[in-house]
C-alpha atoms as a PDB file:
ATOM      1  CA  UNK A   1     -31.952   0.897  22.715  1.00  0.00           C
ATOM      2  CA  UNK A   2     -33.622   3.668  20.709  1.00  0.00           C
ATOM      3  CA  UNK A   3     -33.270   7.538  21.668  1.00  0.00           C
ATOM      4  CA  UNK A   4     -35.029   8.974  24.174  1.00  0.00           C
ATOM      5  CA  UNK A   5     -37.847  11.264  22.759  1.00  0.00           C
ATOM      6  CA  UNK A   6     -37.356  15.017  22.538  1.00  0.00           C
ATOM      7  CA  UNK A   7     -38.563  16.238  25.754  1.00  0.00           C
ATOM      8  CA  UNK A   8     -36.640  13.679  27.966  1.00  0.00           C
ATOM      9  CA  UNK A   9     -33.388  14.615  26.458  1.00  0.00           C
ATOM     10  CA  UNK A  10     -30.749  16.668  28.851  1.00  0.00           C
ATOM     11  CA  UNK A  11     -29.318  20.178  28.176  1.00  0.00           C
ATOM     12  CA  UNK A  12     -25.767  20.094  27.332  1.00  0.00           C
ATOM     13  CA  UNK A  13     -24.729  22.443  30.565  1.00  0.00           C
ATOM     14  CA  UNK A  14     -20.780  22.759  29.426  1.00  0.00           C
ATOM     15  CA  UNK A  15     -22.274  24.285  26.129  1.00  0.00           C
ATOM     16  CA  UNK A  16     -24.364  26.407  27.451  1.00  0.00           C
ATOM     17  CA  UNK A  17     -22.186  27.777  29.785  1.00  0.00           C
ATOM     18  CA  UNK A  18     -19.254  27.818  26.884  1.00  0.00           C
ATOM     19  CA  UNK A  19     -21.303  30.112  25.317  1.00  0.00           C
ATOM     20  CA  UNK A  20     -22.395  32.310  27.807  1.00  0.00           C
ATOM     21  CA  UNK A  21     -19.127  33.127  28.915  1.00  0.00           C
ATOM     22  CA  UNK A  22     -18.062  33.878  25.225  1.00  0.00           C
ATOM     23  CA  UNK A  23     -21.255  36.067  24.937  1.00  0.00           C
ATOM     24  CA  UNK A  24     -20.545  37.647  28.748  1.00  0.00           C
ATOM     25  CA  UNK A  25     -17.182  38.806  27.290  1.00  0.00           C
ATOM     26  CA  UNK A  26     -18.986  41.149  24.478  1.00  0.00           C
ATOM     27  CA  UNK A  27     -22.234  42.169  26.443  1.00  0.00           C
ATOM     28  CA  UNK A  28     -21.036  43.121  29.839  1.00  0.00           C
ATOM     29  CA  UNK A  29     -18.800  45.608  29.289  1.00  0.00           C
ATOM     30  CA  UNK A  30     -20.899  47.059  26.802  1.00  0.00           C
ATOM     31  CA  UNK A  31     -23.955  46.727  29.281  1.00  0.00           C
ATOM     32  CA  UNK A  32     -22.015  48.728  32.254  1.00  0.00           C
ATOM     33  CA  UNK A  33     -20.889  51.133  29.405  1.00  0.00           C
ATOM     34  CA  UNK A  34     -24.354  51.843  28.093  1.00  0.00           C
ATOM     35  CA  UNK A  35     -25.851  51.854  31.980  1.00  0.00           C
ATOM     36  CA  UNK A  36     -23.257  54.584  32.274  1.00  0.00           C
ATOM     37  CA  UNK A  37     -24.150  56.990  29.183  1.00  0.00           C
ATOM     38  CA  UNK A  38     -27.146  59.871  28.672  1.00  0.00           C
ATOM     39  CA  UNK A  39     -30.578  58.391  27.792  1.00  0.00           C
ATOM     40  CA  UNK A  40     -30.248  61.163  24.910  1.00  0.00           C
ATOM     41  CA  UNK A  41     -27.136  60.290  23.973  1.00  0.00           C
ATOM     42  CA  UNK A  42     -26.261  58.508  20.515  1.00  0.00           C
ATOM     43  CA  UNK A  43     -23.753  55.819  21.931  1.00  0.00           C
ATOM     44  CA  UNK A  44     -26.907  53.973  23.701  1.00  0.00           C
ATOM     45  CA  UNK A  45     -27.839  52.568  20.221  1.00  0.00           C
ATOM     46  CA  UNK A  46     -24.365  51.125  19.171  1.00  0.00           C
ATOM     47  CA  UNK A  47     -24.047  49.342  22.066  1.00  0.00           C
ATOM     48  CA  UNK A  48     -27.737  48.116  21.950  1.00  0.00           C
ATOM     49  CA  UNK A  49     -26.023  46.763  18.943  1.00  0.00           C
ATOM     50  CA  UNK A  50     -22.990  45.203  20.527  1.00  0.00           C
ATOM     51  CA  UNK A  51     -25.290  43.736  23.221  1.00  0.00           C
ATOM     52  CA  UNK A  52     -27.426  42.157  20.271  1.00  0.00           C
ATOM     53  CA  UNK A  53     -24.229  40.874  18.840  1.00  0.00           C
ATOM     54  CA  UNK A  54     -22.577  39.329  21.721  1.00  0.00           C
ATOM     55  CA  UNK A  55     -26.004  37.482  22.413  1.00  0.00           C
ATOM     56  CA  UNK A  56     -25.933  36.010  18.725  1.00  0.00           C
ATOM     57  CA  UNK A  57     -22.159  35.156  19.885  1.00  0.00           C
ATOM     58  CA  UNK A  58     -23.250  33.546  22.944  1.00  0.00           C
ATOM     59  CA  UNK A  59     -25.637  31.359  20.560  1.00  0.00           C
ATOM     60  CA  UNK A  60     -23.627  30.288  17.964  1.00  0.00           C
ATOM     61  CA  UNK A  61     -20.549  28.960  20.316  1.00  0.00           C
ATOM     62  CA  UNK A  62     -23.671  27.343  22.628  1.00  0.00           C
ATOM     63  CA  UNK A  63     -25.065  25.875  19.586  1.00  0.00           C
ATOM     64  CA  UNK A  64     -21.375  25.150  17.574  1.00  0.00           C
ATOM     65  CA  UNK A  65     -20.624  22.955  20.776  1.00  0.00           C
ATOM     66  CA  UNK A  66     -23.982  20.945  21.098  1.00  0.00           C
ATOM     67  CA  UNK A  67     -24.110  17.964  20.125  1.00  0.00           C
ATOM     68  CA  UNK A  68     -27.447  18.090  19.139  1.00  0.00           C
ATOM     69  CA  UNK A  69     -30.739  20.882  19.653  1.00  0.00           C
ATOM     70  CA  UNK A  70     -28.352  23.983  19.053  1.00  0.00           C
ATOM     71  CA  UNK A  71     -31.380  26.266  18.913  1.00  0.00           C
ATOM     72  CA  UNK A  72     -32.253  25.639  22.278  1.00  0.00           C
ATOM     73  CA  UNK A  73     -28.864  25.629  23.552  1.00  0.00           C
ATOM     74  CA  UNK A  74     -28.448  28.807  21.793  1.00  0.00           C
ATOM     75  CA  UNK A  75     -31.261  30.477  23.299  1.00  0.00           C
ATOM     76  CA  UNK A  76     -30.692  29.185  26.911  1.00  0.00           C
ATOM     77  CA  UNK A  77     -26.876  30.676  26.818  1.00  0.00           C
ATOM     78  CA  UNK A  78     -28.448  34.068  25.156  1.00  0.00           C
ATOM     79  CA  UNK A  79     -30.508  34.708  27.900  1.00  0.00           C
ATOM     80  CA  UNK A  80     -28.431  33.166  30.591  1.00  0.00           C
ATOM     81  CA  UNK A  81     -25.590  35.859  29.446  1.00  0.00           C
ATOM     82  CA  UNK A  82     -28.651  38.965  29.515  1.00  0.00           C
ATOM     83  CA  UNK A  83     -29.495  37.788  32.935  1.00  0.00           C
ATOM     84  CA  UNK A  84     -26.286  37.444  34.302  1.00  0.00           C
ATOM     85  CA  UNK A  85     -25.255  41.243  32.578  1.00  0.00           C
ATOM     86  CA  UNK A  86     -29.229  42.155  33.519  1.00  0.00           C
ATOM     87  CA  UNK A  87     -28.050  41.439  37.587  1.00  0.00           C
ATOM     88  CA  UNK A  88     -24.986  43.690  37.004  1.00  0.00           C
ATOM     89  CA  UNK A  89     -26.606  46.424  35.590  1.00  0.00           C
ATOM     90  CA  UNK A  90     -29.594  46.162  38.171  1.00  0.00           C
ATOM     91  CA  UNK A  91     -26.992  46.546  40.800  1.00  0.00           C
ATOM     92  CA  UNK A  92     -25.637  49.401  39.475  1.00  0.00           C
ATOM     93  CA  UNK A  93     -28.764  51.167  38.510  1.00  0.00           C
ATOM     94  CA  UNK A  94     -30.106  50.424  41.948  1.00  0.00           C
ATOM     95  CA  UNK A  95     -26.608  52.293  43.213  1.00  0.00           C
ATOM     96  CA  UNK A  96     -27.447  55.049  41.361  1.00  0.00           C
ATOM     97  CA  UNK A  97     -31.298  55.629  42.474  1.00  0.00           C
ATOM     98  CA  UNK A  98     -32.160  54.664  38.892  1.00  0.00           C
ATOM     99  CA  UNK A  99     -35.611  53.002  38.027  1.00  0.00           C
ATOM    100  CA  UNK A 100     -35.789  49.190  37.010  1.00  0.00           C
ATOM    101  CA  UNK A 101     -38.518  48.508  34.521  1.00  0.00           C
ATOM    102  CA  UNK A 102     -39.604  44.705  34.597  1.00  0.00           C
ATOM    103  CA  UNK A 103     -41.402  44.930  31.354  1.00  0.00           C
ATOM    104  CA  UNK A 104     -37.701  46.098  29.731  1.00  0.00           C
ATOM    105  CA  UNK A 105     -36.468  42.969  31.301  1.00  0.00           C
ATOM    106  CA  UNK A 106     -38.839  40.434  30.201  1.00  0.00           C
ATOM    107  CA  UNK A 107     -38.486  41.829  26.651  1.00  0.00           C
ATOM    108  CA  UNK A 108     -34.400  41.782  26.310  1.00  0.00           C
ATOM    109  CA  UNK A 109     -34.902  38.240  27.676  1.00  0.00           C
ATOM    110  CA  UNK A 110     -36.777  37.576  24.756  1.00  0.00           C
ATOM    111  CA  UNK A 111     -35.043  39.592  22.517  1.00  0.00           C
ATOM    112  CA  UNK A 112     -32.083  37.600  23.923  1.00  0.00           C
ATOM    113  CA  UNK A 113     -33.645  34.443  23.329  1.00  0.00           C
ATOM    114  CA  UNK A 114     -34.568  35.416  19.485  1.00  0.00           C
ATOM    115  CA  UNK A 115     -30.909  36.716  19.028  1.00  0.00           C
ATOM    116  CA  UNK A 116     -29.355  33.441  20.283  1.00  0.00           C
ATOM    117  CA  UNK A 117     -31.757  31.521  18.064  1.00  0.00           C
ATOM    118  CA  UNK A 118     -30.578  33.542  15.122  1.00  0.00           C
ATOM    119  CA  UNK A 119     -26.536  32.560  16.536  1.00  0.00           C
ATOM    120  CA  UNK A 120     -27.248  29.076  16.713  1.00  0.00           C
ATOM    121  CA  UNK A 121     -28.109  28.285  13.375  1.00  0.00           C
ATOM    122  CA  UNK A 122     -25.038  30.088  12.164  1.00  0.00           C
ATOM    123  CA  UNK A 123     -23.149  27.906  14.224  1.00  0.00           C
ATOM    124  CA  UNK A 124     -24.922  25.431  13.417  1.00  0.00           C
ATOM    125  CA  UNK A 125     -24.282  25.998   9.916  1.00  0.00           C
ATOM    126  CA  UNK A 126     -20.900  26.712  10.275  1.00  0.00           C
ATOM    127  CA  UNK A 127     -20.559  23.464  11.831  1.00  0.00           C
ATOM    128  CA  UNK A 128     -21.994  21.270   9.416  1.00  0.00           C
ATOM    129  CA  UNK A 129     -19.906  22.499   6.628  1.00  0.00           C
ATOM    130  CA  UNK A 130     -16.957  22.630   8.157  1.00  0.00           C
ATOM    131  CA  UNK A 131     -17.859  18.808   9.028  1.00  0.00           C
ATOM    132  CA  UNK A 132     -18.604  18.063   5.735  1.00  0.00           C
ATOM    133  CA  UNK A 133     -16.120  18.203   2.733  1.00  0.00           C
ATOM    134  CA  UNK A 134     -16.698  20.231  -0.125  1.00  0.00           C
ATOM    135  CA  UNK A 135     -17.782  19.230  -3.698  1.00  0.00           C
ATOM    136  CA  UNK A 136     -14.165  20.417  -5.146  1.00  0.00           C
ATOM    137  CA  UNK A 137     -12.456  18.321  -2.830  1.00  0.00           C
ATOM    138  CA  UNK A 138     -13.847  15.376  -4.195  1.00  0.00           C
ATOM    139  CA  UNK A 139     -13.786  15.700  -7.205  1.00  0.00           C
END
């Protein structure tokens, strides 16, 4: 029986969430830190930073443990890690009497999204050549 086509085929849902959680473990604490700091204070940068990187994490385990279409399970973990660290810090800045700015939300999705892309070809990468043997080993 041949493959099913491209659109009918399932997400992998134990990658996904694999690499959300690995993702989660980077960007959430540096989410609650950054919801914490000055908006004129330095700090909010490098941990815009670590928030990139731990959604570039959270695509390259997604896509390192898919069996196949690691971009899109990349991108889904990205941005279900930003959401689930997005509800957090909503909480919180709802505590505090802070404003919440959709527009800033449907961008870091996307941002998410682009940075979990960008993770899942790594892994990706990574994956194939550690799958395939090198040239000097066979010669």
């Amino acid at each position: 029986m041949a493959d099913p086509p491209v659109s009918q085929r399932r997400l992998d849902l134990a990658a996904i969430g694999r690499g959300a959680i690995a993702g989660a473990v980077i960007v959430l604490p540096a989410g609650v830190a950054q919801t914490f700091t000055g908006d004129d204070s330095s700090l909010r940068g490098l941990l815009l930073v670590a928030i990139l990187v731990g959604l570039g994490w959270a695509g390259a385990v997604a896509g390192k443990a898919a069996d196949d279409e690691p971009l899109k399970h990349g991108a889904a973990a990205a941005v279900l890690t930003y959401l689930g660290v997005q509800g957090v810090g909503s909480l919180l800045r709802a505590a505090r009497g802070d404003a919440i700015h959709p527009v800033t939300i449907v961008f870091m999705a996307l941002l998410s999204a682009c940075c979990g892309l960008i993770g899942a070809e790594l892994g990706r990468r990574r994956r194939q050549r550690l799958s395939t043997p090198s040239e000097a080993g066979e010669q």
